[in-house]
Protein backbone atom coordinates (compact mmCIF):
# COMPACT_ATOMS: atom_id res chain seq x y z
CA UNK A 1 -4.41 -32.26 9.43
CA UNK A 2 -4.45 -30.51 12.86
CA UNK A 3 -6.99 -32.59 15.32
CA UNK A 4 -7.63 -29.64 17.17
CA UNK A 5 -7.84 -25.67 15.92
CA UNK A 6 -6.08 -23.27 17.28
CA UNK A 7 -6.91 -21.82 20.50
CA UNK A 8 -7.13 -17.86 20.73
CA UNK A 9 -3.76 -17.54 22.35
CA UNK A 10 -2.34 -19.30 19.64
CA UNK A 11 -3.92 -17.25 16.96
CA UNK A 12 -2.42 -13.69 19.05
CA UNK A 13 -0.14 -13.20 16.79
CA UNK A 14 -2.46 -13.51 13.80
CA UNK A 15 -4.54 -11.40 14.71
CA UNK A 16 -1.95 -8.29 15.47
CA UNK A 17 -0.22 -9.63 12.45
CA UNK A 18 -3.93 -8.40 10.35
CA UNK A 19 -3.81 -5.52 12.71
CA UNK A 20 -0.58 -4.13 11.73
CA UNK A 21 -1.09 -5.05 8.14
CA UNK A 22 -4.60 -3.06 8.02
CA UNK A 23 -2.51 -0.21 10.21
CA UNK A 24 -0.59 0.37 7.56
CA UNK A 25 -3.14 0.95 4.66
CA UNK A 26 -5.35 2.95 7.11
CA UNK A 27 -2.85 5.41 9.08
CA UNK A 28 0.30 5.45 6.29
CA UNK A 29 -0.74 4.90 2.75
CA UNK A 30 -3.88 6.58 2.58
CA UNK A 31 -3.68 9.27 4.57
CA UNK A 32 -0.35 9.57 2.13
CA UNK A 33 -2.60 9.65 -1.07
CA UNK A 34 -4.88 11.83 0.35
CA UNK A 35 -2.20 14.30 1.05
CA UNK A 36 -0.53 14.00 -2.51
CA UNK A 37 -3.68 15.18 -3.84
CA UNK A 38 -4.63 17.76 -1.41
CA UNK A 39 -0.90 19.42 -1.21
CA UNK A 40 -0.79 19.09 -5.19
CA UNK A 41 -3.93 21.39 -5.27
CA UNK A 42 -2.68 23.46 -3.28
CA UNK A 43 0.27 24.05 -5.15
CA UNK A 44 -1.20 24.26 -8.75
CA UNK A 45 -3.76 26.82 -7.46
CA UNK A 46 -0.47 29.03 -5.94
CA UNK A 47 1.54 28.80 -9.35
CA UNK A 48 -2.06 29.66 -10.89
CA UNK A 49 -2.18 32.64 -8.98
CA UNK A 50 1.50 33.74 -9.31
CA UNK A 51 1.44 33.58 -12.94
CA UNK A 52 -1.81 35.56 -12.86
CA UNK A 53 0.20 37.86 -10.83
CA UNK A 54 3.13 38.21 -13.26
CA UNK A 55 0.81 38.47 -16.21
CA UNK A 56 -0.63 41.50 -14.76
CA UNK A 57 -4.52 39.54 -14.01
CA UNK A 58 -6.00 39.34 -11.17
CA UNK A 59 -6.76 35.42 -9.91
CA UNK A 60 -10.24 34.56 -10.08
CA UNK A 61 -12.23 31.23 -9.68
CA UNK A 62 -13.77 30.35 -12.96
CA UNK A 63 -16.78 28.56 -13.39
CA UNK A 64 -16.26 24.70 -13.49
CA UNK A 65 -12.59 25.04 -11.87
CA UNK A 66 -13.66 22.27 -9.59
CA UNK A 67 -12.35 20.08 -12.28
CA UNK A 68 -9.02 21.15 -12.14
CA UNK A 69 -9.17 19.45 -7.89
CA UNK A 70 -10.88 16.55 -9.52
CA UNK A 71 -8.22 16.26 -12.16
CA UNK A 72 -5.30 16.63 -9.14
CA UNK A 73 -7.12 13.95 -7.37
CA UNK A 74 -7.84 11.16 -9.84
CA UNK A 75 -5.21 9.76 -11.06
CA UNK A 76 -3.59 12.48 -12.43
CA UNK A 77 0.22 10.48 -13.83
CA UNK A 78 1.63 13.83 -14.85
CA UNK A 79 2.11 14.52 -11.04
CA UNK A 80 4.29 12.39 -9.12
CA UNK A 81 3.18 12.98 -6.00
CA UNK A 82 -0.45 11.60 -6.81
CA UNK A 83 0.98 8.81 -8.98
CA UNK A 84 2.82 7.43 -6.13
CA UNK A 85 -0.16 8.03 -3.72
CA UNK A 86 -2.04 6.26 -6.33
CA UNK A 87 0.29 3.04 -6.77
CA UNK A 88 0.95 2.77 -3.55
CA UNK A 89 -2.75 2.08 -2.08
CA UNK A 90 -3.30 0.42 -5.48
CA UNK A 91 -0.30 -1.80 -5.25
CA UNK A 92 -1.00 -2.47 -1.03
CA UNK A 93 -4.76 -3.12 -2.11
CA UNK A 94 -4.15 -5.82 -5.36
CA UNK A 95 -1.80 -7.44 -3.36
CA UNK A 96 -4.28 -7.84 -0.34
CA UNK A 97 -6.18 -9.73 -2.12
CA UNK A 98 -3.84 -12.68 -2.20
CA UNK A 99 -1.80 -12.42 0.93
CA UNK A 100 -5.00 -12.05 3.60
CA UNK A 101 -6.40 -15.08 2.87
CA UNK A 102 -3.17 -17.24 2.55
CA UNK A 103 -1.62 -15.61 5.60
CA UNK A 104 -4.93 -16.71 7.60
CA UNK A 105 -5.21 -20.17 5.88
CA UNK A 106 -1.27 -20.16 6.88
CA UNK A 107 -1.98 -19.69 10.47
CA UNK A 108 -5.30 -22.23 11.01
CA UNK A 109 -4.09 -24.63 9.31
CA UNK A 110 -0.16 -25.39 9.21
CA UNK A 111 1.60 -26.56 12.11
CA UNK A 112 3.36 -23.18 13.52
CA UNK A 113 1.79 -21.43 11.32
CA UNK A 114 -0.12 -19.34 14.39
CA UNK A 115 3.34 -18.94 15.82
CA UNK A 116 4.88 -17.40 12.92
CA UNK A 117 2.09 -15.30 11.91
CA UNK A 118 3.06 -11.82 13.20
CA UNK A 119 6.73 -12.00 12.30
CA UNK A 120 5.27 -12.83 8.71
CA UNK A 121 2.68 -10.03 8.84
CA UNK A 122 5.40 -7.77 10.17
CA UNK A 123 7.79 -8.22 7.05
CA UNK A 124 5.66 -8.01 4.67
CA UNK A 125 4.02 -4.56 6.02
CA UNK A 126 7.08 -2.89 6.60
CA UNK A 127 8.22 -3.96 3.30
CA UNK A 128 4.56 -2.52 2.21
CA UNK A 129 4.72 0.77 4.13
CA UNK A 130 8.31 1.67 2.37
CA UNK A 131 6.71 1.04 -1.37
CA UNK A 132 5.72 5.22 -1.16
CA UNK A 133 9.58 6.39 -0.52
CA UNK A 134 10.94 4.01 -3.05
CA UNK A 135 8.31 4.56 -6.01
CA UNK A 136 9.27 8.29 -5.78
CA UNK A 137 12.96 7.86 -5.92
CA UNK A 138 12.43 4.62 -8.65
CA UNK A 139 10.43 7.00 -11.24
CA UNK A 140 11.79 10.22 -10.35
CA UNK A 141 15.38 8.62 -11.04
CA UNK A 142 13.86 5.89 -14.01
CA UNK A 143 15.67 3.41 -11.54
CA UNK A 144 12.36 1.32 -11.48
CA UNK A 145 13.86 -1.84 -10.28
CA UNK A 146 14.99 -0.34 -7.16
CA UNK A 147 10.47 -0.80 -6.23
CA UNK A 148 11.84 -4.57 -5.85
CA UNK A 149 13.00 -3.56 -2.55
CA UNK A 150 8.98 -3.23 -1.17
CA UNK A 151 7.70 -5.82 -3.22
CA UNK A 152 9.87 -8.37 -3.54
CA UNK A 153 9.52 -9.59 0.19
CA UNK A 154 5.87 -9.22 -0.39
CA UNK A 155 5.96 -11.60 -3.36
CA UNK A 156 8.50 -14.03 -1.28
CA UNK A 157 6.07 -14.67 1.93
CA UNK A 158 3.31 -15.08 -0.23
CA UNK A 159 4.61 -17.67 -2.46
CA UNK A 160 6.32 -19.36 0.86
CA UNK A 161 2.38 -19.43 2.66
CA UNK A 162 1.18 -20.42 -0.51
CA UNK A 163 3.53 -23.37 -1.09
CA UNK A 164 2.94 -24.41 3.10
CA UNK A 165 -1.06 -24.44 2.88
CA UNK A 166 -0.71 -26.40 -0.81
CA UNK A 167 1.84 -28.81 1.20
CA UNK A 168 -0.28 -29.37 4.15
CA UNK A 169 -3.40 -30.35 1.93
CA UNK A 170 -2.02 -31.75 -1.25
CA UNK A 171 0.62 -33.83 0.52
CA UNK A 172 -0.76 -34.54 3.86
């Protein structure tokens, strides 16, 4: 173990490693769901009104046809727009979960593991950010192994901090 911790400096990269990595969910992947639901609305209530239109009705707002947003904007899998919004904040947020703390455990606590920090962070957000582009083309093309592409680094850095904190404690 470490005798001393590691100074701010040495924890720079870190810390615009989490930036970049919380950059991502906040400015690309939800502003992308929230779009996908917003633009599918929009959509559904222009075919509603051109098939009003070409039945001869006039397009009116019933009662309750709030649902029909709510059912555009809740996981609604028959779109695929808002299914890949959906996955891909669902798939940045599960996996959050284990690479935040192992990516800071990483970088406290394994020697260079401050240095490496952003390059790791910068991987495995990239790969992140791309999951939106490549669900639509996987599932729209039933090509679903293609998703590999975003995850796979993902799944590679964590298992590689995982196995350097276990090896600094466990063997140390």
């Amino acid at each position: 173990m470490a005798t001393s911790f590691p100074s701010p400096e040495e924890l720079k990269g870190t810390v615009l490693g989490t930036l970049l990595y919380v950059g991502v969910y906040a400015g690309i992947l939800i502003p992308f769901q929230s779009f996908s639901k917003f633009y599918l609305f929009a959509q559904k209530k222009k075919e509603a009104k051109t098939k009003a239109a070409k039945d001869g009705e006039s397009f009116q707002k019933k009662p309750g046809s709030g649902s029909f947003f709510l059912a555009t904007k809740y996981y609604n899998s028959q779109d695929m727009l808002a299914l890949c919004g959906d996955r891909s904040v669902g798939n940045y947020l599960e996996q959050s979960l284990v690479f935040l703390p192992l990516y800071w455990l990483h970088a406290l606590f394994v020697e260079n593991g401050a240095s490496e920090s952003l390059m790791i962070a910068s991987i495995y957000s990239i790969s992140r950010g791309i999951y939106p582009p490549l669900f639509w083309f996987a599932f729209g093309t039933s090509y679903t192994p293609l998703i590999g592409i975003s995850t796979g680094p993902g799944y590679i850095i964590t298992f590689y901090l995982l196995y350097q904190v276990a090896a600094k404690f466990a063997f140390a």
